[in-house]
N, C-alpha and C. Protein backbone atom coordinates (compact mmCIF):
# COMPACT_ATOMS: atom_id res chain seq x y z
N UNK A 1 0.84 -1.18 0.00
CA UNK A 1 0.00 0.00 0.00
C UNK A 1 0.88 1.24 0.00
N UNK A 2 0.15 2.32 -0.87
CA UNK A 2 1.35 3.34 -0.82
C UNK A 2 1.37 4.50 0.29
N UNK A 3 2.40 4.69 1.08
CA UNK A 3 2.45 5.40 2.58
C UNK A 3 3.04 7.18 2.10
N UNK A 4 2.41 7.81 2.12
CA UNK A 4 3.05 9.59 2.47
C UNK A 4 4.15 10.10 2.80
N UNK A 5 4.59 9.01 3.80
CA UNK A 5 5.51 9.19 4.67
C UNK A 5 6.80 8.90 4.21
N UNK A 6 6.64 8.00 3.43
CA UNK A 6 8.08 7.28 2.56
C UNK A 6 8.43 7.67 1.79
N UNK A 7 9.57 8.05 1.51
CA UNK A 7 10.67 8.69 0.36
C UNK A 7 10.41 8.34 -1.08
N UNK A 8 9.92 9.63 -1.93
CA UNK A 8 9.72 8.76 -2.54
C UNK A 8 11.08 9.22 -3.84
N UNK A 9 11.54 8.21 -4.80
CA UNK A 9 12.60 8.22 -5.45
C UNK A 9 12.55 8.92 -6.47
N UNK A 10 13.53 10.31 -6.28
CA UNK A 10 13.36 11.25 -7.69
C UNK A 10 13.69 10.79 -8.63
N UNK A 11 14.16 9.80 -9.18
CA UNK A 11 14.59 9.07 -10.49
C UNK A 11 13.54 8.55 -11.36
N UNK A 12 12.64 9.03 -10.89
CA UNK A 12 11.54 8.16 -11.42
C UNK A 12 10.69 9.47 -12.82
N UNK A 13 11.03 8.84 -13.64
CA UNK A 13 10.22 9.66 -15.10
C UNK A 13 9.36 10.38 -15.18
N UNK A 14 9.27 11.60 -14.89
CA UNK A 14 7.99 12.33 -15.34
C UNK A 14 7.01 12.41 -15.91
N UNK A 15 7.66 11.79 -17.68
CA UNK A 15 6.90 11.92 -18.48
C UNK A 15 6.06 10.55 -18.28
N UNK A 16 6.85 9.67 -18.09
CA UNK A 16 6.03 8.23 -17.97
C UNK A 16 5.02 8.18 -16.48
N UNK A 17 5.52 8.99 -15.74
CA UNK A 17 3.96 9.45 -14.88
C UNK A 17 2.76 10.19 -15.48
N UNK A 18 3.12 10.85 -16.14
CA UNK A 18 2.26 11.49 -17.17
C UNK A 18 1.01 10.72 -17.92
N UNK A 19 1.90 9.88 -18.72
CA UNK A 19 1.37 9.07 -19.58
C UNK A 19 0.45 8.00 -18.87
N UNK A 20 1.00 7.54 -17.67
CA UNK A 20 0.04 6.84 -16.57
C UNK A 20 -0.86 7.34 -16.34
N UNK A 21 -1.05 8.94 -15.91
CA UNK A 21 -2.31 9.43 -15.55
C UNK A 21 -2.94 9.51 -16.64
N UNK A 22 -2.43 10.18 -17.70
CA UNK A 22 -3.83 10.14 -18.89
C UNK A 22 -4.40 9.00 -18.97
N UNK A 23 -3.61 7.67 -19.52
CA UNK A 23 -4.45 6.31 -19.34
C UNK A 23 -5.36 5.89 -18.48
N UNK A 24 -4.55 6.24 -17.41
CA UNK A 24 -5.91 5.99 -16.27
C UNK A 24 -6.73 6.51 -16.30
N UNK A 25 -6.83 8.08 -16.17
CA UNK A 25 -7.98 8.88 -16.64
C UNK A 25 -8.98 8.82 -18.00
N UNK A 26 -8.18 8.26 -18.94
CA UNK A 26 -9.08 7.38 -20.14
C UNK A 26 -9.40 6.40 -19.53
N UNK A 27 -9.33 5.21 -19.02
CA UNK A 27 -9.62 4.28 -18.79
C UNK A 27 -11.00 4.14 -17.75
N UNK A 28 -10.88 5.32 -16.67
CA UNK A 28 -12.07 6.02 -15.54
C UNK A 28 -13.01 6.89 -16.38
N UNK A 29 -12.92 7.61 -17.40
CA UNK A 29 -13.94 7.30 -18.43
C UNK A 29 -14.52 6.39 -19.04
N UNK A 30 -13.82 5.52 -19.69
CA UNK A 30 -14.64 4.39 -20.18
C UNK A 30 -15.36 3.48 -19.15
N UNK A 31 -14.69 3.39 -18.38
CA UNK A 31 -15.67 2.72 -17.52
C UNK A 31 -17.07 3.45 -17.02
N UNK A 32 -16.74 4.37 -16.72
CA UNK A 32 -18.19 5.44 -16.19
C UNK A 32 -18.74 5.58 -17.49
N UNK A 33 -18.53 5.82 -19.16
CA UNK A 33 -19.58 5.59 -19.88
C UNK A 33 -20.06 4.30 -19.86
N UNK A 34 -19.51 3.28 -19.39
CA UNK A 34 -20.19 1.68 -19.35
C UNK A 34 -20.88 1.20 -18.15
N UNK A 35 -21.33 2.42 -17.15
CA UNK A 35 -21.72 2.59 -16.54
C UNK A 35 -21.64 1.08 -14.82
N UNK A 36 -20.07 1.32 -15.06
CA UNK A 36 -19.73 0.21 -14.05
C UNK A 36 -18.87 1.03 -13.27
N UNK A 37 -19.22 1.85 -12.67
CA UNK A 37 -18.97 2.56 -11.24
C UNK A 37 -18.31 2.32 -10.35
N UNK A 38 -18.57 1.22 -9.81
CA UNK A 38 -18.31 0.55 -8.85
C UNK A 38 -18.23 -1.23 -8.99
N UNK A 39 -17.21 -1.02 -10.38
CA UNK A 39 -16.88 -2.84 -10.21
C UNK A 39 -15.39 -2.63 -9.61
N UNK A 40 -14.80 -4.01 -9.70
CA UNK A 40 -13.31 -3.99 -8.75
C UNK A 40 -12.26 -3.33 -9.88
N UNK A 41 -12.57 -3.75 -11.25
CA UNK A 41 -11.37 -2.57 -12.18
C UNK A 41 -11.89 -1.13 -12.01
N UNK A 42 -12.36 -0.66 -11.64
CA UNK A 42 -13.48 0.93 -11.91
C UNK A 42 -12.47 1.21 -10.25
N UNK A 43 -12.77 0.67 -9.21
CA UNK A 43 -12.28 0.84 -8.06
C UNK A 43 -10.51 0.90 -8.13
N UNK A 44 -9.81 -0.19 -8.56
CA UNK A 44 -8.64 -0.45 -8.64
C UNK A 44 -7.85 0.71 -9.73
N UNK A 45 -8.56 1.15 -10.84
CA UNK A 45 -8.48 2.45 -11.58
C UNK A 45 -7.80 3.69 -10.68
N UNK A 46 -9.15 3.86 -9.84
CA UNK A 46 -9.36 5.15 -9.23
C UNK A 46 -8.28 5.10 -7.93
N UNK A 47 -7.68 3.57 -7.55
CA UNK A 47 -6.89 3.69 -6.36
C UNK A 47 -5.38 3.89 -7.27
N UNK A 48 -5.18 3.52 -8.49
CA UNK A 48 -3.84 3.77 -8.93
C UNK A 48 -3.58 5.53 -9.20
N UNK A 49 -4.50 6.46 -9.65
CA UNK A 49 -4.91 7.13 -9.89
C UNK A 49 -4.35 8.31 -8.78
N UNK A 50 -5.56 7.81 -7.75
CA UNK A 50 -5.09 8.87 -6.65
C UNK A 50 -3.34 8.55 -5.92
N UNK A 51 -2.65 7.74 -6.17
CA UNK A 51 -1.72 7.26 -5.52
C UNK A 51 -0.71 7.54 -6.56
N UNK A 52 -1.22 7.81 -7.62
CA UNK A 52 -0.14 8.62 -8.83
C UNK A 52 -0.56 10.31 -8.50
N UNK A 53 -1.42 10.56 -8.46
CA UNK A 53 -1.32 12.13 -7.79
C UNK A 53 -0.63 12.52 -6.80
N UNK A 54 -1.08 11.58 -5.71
CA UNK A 54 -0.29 11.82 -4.51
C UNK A 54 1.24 11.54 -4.57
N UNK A 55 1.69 10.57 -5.44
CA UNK A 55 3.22 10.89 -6.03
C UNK A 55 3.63 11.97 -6.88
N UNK A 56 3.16 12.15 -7.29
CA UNK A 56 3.22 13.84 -8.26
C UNK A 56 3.38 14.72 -7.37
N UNK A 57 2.33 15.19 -6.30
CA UNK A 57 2.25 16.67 -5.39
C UNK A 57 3.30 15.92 -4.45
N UNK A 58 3.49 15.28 -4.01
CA UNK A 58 4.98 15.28 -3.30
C UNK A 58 5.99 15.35 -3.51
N UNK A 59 6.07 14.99 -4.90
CA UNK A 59 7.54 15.32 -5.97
C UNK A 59 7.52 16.59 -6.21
N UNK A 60 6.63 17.86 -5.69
CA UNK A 60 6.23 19.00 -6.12
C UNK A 60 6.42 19.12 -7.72
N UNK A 61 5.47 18.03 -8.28
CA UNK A 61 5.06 18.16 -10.03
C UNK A 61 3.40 18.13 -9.82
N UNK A 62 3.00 18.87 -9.38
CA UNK A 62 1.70 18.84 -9.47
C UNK A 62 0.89 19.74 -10.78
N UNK A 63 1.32 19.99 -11.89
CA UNK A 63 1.17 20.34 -13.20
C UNK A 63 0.06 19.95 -13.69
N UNK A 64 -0.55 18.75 -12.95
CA UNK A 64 -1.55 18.15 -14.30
C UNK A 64 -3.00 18.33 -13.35
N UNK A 65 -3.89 19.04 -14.03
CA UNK A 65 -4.83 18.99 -13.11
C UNK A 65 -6.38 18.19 -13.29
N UNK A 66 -6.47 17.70 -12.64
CA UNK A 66 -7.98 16.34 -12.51
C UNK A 66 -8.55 17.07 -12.04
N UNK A 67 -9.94 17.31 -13.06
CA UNK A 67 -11.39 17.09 -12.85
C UNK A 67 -11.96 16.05 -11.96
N UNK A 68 -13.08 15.95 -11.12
CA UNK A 68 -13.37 15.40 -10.16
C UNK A 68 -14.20 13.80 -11.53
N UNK A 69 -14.22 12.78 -11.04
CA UNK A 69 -14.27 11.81 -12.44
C UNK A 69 -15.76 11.28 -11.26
């Protein structure tokens, strides 16, 4: 599970965080037009999601900004 508290490693790609959030954020669309809300990929989506944000604003790259989905 991912913790706040733990270091997290600046080596890690920007752009390929990037590219993670758009996907995911495509992907939390398609599911909400298929109107599965609340199945375990729709859930598991939205937990990679917020846990890639919350790695972003701690890396102080918080650049990309989400609409509430």
């Amino acid at each position: 599970m991912f913790c706040c508290s733990r270091p997290v490693k600046k080596d890690m790609d920007v752009e390929i965080l990037r590219n993670e959030l758009i996907y995911l954020k495509d992907q939390i669309k398609v599911l909400n037009n298929a109107m599965v809300k609340n199945t375990d990929k729709s859930m598991e989506l939205k937990f990679k999601l917020n846990k890639l944000l919350r790695l972003q604003y701690y890396r102080g790259e918080s650049k990309v900004y989400w609409n509430s989905y």
